[in-house]
N, C-alpha and C. Protein backbone atom coordinates (compact mmCIF):
# COMPACT_ATOMS: atom_id res chain seq x y z
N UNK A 1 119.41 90.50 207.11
CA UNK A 1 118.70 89.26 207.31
C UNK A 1 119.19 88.65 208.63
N UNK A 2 118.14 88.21 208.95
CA UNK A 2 118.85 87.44 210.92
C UNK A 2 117.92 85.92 210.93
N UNK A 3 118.60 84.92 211.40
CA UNK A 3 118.30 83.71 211.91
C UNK A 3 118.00 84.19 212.90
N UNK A 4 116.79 83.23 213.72
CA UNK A 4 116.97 82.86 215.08
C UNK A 4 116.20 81.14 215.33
N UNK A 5 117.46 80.59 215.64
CA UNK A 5 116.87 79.27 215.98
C UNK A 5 116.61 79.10 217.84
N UNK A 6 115.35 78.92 218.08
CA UNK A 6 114.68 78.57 219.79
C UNK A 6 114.59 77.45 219.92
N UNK A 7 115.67 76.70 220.57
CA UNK A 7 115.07 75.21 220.73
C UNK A 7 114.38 74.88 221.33
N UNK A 8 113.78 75.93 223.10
CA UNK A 8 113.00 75.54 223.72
C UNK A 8 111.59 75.89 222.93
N UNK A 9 111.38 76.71 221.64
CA UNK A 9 110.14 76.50 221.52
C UNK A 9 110.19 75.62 220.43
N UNK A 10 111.52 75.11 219.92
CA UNK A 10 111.67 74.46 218.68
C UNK A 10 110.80 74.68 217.22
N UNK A 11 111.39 76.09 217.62
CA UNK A 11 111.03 76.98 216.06
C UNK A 11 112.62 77.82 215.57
N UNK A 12 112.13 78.41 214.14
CA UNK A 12 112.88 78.82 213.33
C UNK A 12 112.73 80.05 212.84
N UNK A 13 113.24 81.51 212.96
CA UNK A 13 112.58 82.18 212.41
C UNK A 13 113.87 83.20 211.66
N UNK A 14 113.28 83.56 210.18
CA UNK A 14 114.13 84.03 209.60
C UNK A 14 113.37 85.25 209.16
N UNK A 15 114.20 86.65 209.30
CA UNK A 15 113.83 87.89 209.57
C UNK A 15 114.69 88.22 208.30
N UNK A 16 113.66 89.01 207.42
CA UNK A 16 114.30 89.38 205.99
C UNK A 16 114.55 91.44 205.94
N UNK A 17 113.93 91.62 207.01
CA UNK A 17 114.32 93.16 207.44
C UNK A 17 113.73 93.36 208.21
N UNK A 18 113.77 94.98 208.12
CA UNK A 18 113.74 95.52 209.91
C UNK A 18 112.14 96.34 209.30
N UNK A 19 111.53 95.81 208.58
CA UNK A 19 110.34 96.59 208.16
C UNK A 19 108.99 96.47 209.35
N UNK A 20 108.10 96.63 209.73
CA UNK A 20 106.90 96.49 210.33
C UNK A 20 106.23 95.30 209.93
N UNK A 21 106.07 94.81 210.83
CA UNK A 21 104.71 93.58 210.53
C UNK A 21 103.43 94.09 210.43
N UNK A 22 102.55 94.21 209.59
CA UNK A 22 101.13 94.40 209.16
C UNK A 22 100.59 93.17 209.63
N UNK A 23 100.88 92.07 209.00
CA UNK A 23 99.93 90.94 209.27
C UNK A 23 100.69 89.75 209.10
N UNK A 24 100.16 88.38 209.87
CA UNK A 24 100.56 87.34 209.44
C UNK A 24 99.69 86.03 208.85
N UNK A 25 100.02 85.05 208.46
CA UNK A 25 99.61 84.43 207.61
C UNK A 25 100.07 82.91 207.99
N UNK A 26 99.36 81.71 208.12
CA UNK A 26 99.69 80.79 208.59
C UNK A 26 99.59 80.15 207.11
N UNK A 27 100.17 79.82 206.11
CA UNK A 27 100.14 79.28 205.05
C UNK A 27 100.21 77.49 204.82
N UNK A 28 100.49 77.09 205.84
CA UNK A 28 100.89 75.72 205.96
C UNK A 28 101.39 75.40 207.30
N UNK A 29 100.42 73.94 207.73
CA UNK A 29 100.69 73.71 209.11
C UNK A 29 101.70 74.26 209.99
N UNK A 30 101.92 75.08 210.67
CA UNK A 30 103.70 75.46 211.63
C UNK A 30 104.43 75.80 210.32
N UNK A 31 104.19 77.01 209.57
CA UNK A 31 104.83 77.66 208.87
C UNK A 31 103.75 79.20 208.46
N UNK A 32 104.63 80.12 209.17
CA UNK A 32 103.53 81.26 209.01
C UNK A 32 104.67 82.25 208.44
N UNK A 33 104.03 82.84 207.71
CA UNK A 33 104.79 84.55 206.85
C UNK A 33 104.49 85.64 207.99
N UNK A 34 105.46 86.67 207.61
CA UNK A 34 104.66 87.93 208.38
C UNK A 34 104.30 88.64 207.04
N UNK A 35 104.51 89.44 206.90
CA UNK A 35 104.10 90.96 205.91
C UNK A 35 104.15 92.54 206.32
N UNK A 36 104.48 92.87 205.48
CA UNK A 36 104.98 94.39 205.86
C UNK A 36 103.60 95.15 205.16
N UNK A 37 103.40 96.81 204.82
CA UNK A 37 102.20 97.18 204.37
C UNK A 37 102.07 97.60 202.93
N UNK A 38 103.84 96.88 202.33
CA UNK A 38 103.32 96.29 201.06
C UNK A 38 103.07 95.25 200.51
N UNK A 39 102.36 94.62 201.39
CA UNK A 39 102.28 92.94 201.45
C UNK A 39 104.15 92.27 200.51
N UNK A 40 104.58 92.91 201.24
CA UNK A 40 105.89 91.62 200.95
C UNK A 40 106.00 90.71 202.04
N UNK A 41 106.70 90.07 202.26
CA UNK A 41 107.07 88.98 203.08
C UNK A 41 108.20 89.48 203.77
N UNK A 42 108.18 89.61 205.03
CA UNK A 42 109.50 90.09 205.83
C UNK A 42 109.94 88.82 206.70
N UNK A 43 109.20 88.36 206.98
CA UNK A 43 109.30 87.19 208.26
C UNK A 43 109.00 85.73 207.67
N UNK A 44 109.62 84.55 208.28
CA UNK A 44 109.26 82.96 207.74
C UNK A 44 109.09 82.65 208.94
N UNK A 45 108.41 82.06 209.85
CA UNK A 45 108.27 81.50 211.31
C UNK A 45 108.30 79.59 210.97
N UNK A 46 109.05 78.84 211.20
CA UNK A 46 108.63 77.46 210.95
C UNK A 46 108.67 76.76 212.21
N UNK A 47 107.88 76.19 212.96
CA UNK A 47 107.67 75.71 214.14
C UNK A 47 107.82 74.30 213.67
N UNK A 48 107.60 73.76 215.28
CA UNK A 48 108.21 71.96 215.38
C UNK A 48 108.94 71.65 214.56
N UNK A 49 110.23 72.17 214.33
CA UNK A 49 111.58 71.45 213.87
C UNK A 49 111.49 70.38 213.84
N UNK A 50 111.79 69.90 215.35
CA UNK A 50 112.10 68.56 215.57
C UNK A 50 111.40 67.56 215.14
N UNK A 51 109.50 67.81 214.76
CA UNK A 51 109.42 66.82 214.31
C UNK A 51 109.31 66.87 212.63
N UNK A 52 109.53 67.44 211.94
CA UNK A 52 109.81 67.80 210.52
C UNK A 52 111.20 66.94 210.19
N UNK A 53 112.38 67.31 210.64
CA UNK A 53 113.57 66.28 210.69
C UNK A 53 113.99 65.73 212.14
N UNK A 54 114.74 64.86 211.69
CA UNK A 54 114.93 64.00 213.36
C UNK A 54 116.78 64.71 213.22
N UNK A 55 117.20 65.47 212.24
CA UNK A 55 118.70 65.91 212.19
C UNK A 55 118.57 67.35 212.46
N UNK A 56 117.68 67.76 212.97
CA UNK A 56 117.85 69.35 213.50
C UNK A 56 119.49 69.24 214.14
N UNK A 57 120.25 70.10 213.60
CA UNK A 57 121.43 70.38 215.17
C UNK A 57 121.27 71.69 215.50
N UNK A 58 120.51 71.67 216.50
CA UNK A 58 120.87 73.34 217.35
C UNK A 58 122.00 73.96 217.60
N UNK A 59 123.27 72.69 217.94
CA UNK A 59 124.33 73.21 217.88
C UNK A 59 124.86 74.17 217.08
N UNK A 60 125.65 73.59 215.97
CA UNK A 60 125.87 73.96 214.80
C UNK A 60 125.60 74.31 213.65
N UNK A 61 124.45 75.16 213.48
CA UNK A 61 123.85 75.42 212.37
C UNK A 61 124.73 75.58 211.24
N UNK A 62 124.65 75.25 209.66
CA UNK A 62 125.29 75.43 208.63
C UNK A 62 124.95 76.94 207.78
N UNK A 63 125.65 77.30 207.26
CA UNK A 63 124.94 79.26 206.81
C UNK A 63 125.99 78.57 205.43
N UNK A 64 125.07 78.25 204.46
CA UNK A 64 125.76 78.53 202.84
C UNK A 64 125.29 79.78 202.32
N UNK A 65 125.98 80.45 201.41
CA UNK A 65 125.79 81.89 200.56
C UNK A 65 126.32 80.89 199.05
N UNK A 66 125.43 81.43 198.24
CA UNK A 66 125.75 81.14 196.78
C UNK A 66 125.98 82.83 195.79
């Protein structure tokens, strides 16, 4: 699994494997899936951070595991 936070495009994208993208899917305003070609979900894309919360820190991102 890999983060990548872009502040200059002030998006978010979280990569759930190294599978192929088939297709993507815009499911909700600045939040799109990818899909692999068993329609699972490999990819989360969430755009405009900044205006979703005004506490984005690019700095320091927090990583909890439960």
């Amino acid at each position: 699994m890999k983060l990548h936070l872009d502040k200059k495009a002030d998006a978010l994208y979280l990569r759930l494997d190294d599978s192929e993208i088939i297709e993507s899917e815009e499911v909700s305003p600045g939040i799109v899936l990818d899909f692999n070609e068993s329609k699972e979900v490999v990819g989360v894309e969430m755009l405009h951070l900044s205006r979703r919360s005004s506490k984005v820190d690019w700095t320091s991102p927090e990583f909890e595991t439960a």
